[in-house]
PDB file of N, CA and C in Angstrom:
ATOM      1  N   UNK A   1    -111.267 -47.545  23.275  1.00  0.00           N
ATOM      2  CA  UNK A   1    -110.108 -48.304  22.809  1.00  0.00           C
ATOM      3  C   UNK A   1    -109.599 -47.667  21.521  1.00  0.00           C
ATOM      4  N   UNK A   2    -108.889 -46.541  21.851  1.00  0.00           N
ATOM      5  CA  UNK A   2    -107.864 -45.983  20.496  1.00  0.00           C
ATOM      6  C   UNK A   2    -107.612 -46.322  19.159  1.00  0.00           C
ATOM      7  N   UNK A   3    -106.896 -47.662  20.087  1.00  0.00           N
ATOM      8  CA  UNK A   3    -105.947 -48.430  18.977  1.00  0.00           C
ATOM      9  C   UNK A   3    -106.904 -49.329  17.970  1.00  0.00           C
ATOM     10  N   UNK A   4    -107.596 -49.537  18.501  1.00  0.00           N
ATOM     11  CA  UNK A   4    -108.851 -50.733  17.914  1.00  0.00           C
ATOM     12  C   UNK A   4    -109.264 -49.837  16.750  1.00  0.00           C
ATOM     13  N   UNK A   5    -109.744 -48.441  16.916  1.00  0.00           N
ATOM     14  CA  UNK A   5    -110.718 -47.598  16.021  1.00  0.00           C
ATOM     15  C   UNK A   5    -109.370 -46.980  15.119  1.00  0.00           C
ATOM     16  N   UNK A   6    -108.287 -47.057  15.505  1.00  0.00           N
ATOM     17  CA  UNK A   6    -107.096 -46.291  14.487  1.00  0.00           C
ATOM     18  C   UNK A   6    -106.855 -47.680  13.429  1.00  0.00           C
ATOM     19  N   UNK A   7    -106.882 -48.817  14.110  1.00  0.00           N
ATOM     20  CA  UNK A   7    -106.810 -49.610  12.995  1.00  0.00           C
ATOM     21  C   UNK A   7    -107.859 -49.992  12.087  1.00  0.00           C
ATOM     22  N   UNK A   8    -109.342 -49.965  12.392  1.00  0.00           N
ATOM     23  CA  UNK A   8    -110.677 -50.076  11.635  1.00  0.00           C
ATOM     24  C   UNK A   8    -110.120 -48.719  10.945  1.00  0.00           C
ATOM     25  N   UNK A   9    -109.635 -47.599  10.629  1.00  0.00           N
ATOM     26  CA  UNK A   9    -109.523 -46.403  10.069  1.00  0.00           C
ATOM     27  C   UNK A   9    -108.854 -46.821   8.717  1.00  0.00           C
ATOM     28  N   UNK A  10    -107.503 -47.654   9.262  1.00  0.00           N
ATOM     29  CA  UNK A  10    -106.778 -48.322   8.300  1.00  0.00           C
ATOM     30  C   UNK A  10    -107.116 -48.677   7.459  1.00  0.00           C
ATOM     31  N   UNK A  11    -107.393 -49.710   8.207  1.00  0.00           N
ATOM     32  CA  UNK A  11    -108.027 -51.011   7.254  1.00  0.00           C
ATOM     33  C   UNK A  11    -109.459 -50.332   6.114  1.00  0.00           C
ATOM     34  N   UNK A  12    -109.785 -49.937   6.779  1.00  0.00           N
ATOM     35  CA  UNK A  12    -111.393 -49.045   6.098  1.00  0.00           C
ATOM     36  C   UNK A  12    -110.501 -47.681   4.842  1.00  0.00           C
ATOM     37  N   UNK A  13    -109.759 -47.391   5.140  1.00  0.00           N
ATOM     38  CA  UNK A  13    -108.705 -46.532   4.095  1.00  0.00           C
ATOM     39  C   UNK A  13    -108.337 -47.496   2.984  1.00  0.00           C
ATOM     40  N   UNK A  14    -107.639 -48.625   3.409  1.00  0.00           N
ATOM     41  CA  UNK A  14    -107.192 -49.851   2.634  1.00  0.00           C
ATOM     42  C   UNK A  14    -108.341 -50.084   1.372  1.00  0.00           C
ATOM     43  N   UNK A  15    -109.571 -50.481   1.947  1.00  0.00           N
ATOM     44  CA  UNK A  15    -110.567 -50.675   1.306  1.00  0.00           C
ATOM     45  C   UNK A  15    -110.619 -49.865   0.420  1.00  0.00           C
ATOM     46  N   UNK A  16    -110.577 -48.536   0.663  1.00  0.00           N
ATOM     47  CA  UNK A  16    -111.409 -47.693  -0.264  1.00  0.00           C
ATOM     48  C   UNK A  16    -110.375 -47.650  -1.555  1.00  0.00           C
ATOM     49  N   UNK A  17    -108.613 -47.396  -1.086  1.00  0.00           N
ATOM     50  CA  UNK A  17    -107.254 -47.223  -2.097  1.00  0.00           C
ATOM     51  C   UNK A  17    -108.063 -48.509  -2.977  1.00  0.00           C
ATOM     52  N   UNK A  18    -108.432 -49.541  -2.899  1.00  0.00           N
ATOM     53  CA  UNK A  18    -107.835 -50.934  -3.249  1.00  0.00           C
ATOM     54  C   UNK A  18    -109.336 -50.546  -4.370  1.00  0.00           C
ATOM     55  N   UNK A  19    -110.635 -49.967  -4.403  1.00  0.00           N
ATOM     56  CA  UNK A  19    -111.293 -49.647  -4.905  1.00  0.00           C
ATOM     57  C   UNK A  19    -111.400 -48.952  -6.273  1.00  0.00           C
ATOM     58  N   UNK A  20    -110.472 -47.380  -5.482  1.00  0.00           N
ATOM     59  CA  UNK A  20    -110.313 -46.681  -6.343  1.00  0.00           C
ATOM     60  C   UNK A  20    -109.227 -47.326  -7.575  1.00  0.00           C
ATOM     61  N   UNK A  21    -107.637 -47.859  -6.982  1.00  0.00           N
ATOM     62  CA  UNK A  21    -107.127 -48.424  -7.471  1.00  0.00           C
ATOM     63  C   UNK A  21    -107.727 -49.387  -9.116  1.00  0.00           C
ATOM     64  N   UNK A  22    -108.830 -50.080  -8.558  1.00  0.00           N
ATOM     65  CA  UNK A  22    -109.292 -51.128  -9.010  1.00  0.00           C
ATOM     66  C   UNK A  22    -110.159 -50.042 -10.283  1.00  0.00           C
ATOM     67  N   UNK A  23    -110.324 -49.160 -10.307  1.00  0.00           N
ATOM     68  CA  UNK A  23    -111.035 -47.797 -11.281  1.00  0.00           C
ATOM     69  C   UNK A  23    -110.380 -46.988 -11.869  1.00  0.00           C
ATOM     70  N   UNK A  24    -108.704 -47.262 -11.798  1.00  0.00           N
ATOM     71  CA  UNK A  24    -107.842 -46.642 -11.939  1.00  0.00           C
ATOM     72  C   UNK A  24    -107.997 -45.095 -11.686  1.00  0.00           C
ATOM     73  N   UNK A  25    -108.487 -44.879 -10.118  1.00  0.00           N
ATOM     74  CA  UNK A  25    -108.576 -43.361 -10.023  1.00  0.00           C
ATOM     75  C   UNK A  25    -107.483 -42.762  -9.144  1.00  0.00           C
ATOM     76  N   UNK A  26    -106.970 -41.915  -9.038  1.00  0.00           N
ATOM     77  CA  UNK A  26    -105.738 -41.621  -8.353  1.00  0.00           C
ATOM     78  C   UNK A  26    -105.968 -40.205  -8.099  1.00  0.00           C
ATOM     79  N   UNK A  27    -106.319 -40.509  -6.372  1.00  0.00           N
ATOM     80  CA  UNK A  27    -106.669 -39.097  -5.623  1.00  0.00           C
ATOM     81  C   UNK A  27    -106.513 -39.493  -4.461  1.00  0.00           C
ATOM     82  N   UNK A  28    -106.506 -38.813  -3.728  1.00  0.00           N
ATOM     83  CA  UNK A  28    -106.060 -38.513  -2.008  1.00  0.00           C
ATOM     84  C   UNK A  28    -107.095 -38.992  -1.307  1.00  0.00           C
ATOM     85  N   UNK A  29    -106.983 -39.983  -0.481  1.00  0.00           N
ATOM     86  CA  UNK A  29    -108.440 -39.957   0.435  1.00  0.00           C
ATOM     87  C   UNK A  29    -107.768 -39.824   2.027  1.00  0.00           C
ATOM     88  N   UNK A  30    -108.982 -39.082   2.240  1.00  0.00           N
ATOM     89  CA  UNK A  30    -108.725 -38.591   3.742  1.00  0.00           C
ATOM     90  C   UNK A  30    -109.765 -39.109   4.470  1.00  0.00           C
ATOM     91  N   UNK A  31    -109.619 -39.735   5.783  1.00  0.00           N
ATOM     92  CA  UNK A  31    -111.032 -40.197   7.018  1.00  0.00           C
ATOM     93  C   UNK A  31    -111.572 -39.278   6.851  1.00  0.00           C
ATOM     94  N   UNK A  32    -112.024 -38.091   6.363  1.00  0.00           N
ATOM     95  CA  UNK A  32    -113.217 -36.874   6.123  1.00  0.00           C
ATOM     96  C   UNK A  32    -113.685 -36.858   4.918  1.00  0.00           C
ATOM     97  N   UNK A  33    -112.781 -37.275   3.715  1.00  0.00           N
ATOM     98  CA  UNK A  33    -113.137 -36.904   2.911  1.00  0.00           C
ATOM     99  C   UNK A  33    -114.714 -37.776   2.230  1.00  0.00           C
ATOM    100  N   UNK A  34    -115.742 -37.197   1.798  1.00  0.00           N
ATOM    101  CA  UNK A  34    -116.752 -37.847   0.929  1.00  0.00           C
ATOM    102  C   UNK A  34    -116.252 -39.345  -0.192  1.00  0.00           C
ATOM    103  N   UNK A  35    -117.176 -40.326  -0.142  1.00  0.00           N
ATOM    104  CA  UNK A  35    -116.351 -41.096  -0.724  1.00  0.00           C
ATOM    105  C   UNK A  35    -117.296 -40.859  -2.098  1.00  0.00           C
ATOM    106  N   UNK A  36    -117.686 -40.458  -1.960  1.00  0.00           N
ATOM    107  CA  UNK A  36    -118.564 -40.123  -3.891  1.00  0.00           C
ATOM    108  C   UNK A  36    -118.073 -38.727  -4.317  1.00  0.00           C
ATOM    109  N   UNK A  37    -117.398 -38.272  -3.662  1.00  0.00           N
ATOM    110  CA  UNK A  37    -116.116 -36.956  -3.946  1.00  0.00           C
ATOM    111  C   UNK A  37    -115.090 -37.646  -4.574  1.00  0.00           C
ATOM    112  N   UNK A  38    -114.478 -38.574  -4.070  1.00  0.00           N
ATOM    113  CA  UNK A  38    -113.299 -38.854  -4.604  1.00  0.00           C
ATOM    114  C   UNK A  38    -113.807 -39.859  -5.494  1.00  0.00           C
ATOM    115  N   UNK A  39    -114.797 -40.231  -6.000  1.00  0.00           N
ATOM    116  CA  UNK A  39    -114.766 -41.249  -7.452  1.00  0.00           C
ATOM    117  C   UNK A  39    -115.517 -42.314  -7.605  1.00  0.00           C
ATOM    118  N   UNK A  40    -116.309 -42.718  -6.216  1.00  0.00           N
ATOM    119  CA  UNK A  40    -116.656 -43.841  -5.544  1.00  0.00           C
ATOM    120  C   UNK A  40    -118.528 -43.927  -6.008  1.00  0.00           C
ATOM    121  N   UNK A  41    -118.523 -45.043  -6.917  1.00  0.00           N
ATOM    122  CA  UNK A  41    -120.265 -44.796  -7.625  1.00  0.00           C
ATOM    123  C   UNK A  41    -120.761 -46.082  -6.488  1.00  0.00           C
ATOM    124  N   UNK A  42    -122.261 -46.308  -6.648  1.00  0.00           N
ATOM    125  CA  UNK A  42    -122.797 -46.757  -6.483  1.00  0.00           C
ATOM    126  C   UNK A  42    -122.654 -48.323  -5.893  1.00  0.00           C
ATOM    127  N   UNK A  43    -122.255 -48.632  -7.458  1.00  0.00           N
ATOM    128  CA  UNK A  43    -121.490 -50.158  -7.336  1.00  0.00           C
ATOM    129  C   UNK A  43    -120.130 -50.270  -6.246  1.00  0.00           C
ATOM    130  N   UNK A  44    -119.726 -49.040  -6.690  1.00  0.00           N
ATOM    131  CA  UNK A  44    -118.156 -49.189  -5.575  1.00  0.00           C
ATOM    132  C   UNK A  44    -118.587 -49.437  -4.482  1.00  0.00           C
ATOM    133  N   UNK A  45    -119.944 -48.460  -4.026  1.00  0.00           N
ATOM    134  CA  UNK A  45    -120.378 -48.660  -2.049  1.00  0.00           C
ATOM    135  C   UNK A  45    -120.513 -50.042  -1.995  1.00  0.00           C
ATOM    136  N   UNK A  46    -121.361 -50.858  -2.824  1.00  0.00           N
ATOM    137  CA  UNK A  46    -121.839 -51.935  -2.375  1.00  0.00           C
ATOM    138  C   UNK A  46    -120.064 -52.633  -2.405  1.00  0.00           C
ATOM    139  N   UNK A  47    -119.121 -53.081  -2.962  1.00  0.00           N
ATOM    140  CA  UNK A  47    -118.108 -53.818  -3.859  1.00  0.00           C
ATOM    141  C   UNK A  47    -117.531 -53.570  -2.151  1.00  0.00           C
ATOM    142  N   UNK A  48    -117.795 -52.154  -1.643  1.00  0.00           N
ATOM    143  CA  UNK A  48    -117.067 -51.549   0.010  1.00  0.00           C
ATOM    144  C   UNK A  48    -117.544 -52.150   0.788  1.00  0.00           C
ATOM    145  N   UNK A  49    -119.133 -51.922   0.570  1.00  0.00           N
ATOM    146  CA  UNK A  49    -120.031 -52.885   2.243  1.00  0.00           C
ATOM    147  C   UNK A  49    -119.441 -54.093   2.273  1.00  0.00           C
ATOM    148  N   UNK A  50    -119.322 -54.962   0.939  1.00  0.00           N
ATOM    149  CA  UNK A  50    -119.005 -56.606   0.815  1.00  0.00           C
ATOM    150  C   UNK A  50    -117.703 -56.845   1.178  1.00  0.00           C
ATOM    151  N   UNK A  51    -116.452 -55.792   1.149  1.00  0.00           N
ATOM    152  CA  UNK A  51    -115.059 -55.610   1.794  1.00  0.00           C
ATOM    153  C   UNK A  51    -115.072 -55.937   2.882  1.00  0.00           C
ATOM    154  N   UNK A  52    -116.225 -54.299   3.785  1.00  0.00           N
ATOM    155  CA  UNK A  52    -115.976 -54.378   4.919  1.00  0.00           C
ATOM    156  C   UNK A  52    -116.406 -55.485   6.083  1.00  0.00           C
ATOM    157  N   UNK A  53    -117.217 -56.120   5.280  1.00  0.00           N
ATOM    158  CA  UNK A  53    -117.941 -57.435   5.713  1.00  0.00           C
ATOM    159  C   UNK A  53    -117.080 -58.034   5.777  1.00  0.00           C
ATOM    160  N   UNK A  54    -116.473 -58.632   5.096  1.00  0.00           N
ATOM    161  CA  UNK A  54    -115.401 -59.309   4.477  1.00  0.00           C
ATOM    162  C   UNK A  54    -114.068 -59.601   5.663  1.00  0.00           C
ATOM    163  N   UNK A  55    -113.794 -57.786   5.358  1.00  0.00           N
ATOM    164  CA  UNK A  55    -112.085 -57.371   6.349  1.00  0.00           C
ATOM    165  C   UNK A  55    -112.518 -57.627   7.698  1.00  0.00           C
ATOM    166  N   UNK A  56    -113.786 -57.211   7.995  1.00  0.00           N
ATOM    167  CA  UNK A  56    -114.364 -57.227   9.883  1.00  0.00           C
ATOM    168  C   UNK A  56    -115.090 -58.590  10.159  1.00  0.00           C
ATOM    169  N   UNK A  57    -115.113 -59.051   9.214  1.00  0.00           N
ATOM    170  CA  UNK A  57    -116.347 -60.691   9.864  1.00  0.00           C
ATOM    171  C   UNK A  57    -117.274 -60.892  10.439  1.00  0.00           C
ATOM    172  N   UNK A  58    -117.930 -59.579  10.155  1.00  0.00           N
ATOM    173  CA  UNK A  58    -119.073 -59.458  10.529  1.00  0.00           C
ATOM    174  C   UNK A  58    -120.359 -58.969   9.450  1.00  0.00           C
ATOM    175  N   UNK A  59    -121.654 -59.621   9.524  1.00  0.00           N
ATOM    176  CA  UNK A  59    -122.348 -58.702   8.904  1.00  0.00           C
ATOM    177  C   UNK A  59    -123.242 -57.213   8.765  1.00  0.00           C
ATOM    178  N   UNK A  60    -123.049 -56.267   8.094  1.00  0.00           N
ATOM    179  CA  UNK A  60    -123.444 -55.232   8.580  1.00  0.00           C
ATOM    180  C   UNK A  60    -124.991 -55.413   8.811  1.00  0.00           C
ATOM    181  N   UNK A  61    -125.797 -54.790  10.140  1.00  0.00           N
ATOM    182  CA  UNK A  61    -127.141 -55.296   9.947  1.00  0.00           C
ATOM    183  C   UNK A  61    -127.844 -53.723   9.074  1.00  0.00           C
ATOM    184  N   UNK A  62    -129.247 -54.475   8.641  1.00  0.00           N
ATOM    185  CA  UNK A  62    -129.484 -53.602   7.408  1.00  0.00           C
ATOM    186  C   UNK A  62    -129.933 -52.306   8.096  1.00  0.00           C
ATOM    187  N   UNK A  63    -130.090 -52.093   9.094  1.00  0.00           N
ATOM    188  CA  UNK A  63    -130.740 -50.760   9.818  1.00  0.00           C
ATOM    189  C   UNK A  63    -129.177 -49.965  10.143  1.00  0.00           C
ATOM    190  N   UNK A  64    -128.274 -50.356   9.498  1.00  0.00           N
ATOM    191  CA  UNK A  64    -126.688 -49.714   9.753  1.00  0.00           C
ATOM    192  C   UNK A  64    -126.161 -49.390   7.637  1.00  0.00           C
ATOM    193  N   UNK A  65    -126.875 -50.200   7.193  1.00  0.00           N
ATOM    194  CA  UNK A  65    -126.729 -50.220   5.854  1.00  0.00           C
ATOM    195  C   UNK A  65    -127.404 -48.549   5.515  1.00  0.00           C
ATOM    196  N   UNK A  66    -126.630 -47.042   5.910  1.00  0.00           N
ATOM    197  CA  UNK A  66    -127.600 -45.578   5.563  1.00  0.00           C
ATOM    198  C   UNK A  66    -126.084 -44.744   4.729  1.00  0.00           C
ATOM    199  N   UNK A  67    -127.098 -44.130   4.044  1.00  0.00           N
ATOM    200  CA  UNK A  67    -125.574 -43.245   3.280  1.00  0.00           C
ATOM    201  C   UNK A  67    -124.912 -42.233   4.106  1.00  0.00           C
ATOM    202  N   UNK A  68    -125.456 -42.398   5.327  1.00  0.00           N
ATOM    203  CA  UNK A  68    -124.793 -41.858   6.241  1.00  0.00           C
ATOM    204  C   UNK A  68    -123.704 -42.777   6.955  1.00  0.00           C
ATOM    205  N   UNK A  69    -123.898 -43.712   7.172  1.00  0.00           N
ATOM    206  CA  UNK A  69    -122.690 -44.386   7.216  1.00  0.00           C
ATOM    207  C   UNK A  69    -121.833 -44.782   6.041  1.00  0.00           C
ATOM    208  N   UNK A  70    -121.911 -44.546   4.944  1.00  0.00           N
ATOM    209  CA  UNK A  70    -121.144 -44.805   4.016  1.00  0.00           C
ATOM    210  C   UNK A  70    -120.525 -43.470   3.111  1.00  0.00           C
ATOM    211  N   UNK A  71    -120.632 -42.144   3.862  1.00  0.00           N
ATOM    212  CA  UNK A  71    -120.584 -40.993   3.394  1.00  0.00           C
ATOM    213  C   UNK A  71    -118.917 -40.888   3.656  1.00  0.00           C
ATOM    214  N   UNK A  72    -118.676 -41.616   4.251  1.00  0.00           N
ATOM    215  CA  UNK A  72    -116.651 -41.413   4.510  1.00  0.00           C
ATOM    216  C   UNK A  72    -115.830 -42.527   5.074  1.00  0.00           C
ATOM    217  N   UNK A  73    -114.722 -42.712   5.056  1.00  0.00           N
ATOM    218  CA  UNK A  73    -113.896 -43.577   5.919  1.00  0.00           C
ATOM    219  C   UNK A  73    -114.461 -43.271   7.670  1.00  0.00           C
ATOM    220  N   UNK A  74    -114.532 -42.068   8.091  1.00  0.00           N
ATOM    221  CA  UNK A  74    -114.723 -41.898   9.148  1.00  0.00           C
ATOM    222  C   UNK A  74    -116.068 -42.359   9.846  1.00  0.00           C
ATOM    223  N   UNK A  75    -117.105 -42.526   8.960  1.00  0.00           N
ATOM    224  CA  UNK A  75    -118.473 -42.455   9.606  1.00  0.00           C
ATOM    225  C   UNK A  75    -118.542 -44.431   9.064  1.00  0.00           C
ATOM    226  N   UNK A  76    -117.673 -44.828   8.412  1.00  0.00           N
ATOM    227  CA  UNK A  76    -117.713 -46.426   8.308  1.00  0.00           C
ATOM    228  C   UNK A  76    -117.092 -46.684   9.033  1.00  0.00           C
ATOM    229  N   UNK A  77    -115.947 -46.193  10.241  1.00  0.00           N
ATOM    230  CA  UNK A  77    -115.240 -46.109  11.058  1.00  0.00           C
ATOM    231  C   UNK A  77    -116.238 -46.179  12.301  1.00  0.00           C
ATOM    232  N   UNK A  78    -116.702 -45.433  12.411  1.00  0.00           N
ATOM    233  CA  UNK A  78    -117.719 -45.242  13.828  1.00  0.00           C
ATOM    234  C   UNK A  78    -118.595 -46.233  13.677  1.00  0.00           C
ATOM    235  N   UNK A  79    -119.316 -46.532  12.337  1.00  0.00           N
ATOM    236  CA  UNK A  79    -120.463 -47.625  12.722  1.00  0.00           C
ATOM    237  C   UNK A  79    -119.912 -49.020  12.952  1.00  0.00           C
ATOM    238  N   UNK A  80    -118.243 -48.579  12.538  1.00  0.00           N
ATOM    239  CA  UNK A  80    -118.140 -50.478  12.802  1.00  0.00           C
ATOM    240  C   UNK A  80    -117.518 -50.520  14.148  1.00  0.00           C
ATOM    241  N   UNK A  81    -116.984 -50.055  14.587  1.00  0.00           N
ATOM    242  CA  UNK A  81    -116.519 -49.675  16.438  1.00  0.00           C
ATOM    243  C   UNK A  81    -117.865 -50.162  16.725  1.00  0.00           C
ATOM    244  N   UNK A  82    -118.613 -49.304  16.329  1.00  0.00           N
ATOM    245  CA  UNK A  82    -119.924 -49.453  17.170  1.00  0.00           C
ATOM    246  C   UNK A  82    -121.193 -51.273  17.219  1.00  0.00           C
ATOM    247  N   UNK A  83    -120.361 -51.455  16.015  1.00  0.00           N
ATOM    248  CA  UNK A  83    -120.719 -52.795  15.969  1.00  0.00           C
ATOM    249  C   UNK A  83    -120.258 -53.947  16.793  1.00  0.00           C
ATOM    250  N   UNK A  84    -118.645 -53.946  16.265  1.00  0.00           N
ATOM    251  CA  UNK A  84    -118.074 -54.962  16.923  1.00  0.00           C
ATOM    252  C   UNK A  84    -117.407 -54.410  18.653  1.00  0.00           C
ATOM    253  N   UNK A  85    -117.452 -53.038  18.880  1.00  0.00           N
ATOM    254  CA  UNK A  85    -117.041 -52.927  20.642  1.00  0.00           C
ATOM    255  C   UNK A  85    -118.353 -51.886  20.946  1.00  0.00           C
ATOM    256  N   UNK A  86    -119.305 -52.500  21.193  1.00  0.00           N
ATOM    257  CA  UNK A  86    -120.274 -51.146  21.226  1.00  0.00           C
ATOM    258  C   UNK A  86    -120.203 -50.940  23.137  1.00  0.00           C
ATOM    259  N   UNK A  87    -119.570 -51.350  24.147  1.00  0.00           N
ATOM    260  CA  UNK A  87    -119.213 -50.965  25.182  1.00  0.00           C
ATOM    261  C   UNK A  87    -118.272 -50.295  25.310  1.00  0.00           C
ATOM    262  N   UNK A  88    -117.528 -49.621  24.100  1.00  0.00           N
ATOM    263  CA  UNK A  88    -116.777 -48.368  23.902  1.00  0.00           C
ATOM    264  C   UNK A  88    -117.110 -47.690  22.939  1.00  0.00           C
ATOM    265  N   UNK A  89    -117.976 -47.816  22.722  1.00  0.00           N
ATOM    266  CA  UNK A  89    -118.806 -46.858  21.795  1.00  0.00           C
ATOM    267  C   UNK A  89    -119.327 -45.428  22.414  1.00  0.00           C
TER     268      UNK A  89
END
């Protein structure tokens, strides 16, 4: 389902602007790009997990909580597809 994972992309982009914003950092983020590249500490991941919880209504379970899923828009993209449609996963 395309459209489903182009909008978790969004929305998961949204998150991160509204972050950096909130740090007054002003840089480009790309679905590839590293999010501790562009400015994003520690506190920001967690301030993100509690977003994306938040934006998706769901809770992330803790065996999905890896800095591998939190290494980009794209790979917080895939684990949450994979959460909430995992029969198109």
């Amino acid at each position: 389902m395309k459209s489903f994972s182009a909008d978790v992309q969004l929305r998961v982009l949204a998150l991160v602007k509204t972050i950096l914003d909130q740090n007054a950092i002003a840089v480009e983020v790309r679905p590839e790009s590293h999010l501790v590249d562009v400015g994003l500490t520690s506190m920001d991941m967690v301030n993100l997990m509690l977003g994306v919880e938040a934006e998706f209504d769901f809770t992330i379970p803790q065996s999905e909580i890896t800095p591998e899923n939190f290494q980009s828009v794209e790979s917080l993209q895939l684990m949450i597809v994979n959460q909430l449609q995992p029969e198109h996963a």
